[in-house]
Protein backbone atom coordinates (compact mmCIF):
# COMPACT_ATOMS: atom_id res chain seq x y z
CA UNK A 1 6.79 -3.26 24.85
CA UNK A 2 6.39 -6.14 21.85
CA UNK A 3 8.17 -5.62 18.53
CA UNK A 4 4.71 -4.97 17.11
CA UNK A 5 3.77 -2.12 19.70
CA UNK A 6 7.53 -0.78 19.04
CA UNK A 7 6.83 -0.94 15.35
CA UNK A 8 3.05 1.02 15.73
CA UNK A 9 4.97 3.34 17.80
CA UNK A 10 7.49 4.40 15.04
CA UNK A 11 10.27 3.04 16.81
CA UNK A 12 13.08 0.91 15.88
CA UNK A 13 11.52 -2.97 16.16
CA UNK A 14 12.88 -6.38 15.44
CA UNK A 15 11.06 -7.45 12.16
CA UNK A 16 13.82 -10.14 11.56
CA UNK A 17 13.84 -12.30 14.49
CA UNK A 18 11.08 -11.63 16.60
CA UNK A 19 8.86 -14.91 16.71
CA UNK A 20 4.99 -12.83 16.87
CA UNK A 21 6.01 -11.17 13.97
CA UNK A 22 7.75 -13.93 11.99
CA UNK A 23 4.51 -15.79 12.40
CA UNK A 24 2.69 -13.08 11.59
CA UNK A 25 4.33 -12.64 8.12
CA UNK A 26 4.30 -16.55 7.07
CA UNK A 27 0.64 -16.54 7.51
CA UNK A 28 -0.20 -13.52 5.62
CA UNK A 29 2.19 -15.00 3.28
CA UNK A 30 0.35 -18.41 2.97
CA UNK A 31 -2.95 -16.43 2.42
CA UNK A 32 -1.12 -14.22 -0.36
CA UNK A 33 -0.16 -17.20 -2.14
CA UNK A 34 -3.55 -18.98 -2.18
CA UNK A 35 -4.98 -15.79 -3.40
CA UNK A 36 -2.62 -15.81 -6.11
CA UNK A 37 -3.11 -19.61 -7.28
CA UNK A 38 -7.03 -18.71 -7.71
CA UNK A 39 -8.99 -18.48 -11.02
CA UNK A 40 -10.01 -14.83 -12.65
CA UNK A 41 -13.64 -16.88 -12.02
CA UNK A 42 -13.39 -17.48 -8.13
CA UNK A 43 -14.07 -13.54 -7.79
CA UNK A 44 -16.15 -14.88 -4.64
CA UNK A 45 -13.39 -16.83 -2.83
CA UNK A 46 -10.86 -14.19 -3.72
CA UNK A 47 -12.76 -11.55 -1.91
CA UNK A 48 -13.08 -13.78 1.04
CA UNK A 49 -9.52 -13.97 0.91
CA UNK A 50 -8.89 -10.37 0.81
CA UNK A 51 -11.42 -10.19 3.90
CA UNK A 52 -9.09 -12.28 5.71
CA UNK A 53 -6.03 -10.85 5.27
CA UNK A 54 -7.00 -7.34 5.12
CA UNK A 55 -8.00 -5.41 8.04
CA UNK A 56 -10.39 -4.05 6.01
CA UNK A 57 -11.81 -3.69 2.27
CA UNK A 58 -15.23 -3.47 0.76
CA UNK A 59 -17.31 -5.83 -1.91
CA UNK A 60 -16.18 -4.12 -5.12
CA UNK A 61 -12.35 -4.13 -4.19
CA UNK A 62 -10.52 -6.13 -7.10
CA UNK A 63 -6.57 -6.68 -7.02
CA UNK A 64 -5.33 -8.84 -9.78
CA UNK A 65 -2.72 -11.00 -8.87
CA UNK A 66 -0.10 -11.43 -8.00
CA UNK A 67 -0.36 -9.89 -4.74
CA UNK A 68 1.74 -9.97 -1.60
CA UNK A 69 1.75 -8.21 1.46
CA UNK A 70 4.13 -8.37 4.87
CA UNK A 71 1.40 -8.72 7.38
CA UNK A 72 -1.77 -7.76 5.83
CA UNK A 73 -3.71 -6.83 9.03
CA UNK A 74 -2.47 -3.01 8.65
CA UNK A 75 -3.89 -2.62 5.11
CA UNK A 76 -7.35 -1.10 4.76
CA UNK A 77 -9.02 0.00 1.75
CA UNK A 78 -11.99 1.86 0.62
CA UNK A 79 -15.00 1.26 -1.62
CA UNK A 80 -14.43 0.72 -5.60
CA UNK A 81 -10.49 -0.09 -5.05
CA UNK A 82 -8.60 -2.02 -8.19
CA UNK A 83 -5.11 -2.39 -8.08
CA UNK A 84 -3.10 -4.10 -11.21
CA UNK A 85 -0.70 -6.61 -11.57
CA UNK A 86 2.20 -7.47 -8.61
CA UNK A 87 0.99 -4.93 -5.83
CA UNK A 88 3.36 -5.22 -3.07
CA UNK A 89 2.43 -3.67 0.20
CA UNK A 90 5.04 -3.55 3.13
CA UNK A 91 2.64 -3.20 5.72
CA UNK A 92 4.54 -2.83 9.11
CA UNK A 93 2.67 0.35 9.72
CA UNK A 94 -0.79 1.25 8.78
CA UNK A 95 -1.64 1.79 5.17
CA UNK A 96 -5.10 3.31 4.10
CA UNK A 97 -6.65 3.75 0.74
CA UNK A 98 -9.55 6.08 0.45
CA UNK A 99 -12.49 5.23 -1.95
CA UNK A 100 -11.65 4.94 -5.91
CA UNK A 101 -8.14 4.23 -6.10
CA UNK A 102 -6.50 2.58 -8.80
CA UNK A 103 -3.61 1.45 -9.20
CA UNK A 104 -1.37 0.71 -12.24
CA UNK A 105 0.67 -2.51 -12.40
CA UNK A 106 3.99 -3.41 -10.48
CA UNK A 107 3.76 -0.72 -7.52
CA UNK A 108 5.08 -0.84 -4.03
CA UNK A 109 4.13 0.61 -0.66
CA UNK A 110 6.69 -0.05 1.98
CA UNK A 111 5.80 1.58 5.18
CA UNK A 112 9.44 -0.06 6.23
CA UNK A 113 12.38 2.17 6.70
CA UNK A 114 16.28 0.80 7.93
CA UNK A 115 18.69 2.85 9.89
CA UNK A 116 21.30 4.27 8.28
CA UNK A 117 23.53 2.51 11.41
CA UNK A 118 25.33 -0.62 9.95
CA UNK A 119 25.22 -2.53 13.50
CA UNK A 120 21.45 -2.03 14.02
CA UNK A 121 20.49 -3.21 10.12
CA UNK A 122 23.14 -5.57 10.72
CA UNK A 123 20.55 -6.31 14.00
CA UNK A 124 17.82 -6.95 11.79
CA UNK A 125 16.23 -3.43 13.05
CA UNK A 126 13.45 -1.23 11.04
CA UNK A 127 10.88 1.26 11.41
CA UNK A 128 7.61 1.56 9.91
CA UNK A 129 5.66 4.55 9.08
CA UNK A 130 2.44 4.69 8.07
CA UNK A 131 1.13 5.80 4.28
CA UNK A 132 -2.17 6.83 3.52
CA UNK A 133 -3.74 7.76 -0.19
CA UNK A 134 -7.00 9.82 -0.13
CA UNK A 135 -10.01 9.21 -2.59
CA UNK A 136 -10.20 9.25 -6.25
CA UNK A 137 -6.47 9.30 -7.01
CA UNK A 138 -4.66 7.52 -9.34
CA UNK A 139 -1.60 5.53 -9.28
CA UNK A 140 0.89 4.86 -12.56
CA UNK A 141 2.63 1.80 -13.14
CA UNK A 142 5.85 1.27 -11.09
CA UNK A 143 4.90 3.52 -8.65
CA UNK A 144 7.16 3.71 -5.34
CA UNK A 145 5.75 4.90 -2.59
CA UNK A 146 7.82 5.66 0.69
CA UNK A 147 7.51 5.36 4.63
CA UNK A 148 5.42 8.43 6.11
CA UNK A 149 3.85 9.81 2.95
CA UNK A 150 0.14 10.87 2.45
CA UNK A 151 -1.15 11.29 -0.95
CA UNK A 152 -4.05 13.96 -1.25
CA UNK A 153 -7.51 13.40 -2.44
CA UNK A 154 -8.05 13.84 -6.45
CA UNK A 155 -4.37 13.72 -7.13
CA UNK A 156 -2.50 11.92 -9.95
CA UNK A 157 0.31 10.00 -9.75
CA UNK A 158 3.07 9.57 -12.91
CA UNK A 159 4.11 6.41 -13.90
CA UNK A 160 7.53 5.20 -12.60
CA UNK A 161 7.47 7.73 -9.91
CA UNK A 162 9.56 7.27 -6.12
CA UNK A 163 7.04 9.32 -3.82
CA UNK A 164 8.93 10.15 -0.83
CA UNK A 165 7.27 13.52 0.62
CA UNK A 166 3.42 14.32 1.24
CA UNK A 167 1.35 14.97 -2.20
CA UNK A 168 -1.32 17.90 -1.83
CA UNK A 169 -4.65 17.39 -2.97
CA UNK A 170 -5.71 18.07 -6.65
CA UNK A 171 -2.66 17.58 -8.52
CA UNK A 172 -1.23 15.55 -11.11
CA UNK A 173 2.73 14.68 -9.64
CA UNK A 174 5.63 12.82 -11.34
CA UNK A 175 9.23 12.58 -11.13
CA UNK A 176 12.23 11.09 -8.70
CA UNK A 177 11.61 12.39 -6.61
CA UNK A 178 8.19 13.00 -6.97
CA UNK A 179 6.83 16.41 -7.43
CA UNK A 180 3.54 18.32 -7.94
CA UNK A 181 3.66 19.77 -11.72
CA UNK A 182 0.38 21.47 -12.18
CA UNK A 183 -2.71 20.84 -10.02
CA UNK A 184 -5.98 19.34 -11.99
CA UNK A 185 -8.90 21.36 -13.18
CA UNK A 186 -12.23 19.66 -12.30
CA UNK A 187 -14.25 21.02 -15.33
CA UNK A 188 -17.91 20.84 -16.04
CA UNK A 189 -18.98 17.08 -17.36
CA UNK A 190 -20.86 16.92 -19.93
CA UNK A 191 -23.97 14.18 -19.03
CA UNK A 192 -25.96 12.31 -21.93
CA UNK A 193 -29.08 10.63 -21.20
């Protein structure tokens, strides 16, 4: 079994020293940083990028730089996606945004866990789990988000929260850790034409 399979598997990998994924990193790496280096005006070559490095990600997805990733191939996101300022996704395991997510500036999603062992850290060992967030939710600034967890459709997140359990669906959640404080009332809209 590679590293990689090891790591899709949930199983303690080699992300340190193993040559596939060492690659893998410096060229998602080198696309990050030519992403980052373009003009708010190249909206066309920075969504070209984004198709490159991304496993997948549709026309109206907007991430302002800068933006770095581990491996990129394990990200996907949904339609209307805009993420602020120094997004940082740990991608060893998959991570999957739904359609409209936003995100606030200076977040992180780190699929990567270490062992608590000092000999296999030591080893350069790690898991990865994956993280998905569900459509129409919303992300504060400085934002941590945890291996494993799965944020819930319609669902709020505070600013400066460290989300390291499942969030339901429908609720506005803050806090370290963060917690569900009071679920959100869809009420009527009011529509002028």
């Amino acid at each position: 079994m590679t590293e990689r399979e090891k790591a899709a598997a949930g199983l303690l990998y080699d992300a340190n020293y193993d040559p596939e994924l060492l690659q893998a990193r410096a060229v998602a790496k080198d696309l990050c940083m030519d992403y980052n280096q373009l003009r708010s005006t190249q909206q066309a070559e920075r969504l070209a990028l984004l198709r490159t490095l991304l496993a997948a990600c549709g026309e109206d997805t907007y991430i302002e730089p800068p933006f770095f990733v581990d491996y990129g191939s394990n990200i996907r996101v949904g339609k209307a996606f805009y993420a602020n300022h120094n997004l940082v996704i740990l991608d060893g395991a998959p991570v999957t945004f739904g359609d409209h997510v936003f995100i606030g500036p200076n977040c992180c999603f780190s699929t990567a866990g270490h062992p608590l062992d000092t000999a296999q850290r030591n080893a350069g060992l790690e898991y990865a789990k994956p993280i998905t967030v569900g459509n129409n939710v919303w992300i504060g600034m400085g934002v941590q988000i945890l291996p494993g967890v799965t944020i819930g459709d319609n669902t709020v997140i505070g600013a400066g929260s460290v989300v390291n359990k499942d969030i339901p669906a429908g609720v506005l959640a803050v806090g370290v850790p963060c917690r569900p404080i009071r679920e959100i009332a869809q009420k009527p809209r009011r529509v002028i034409l």
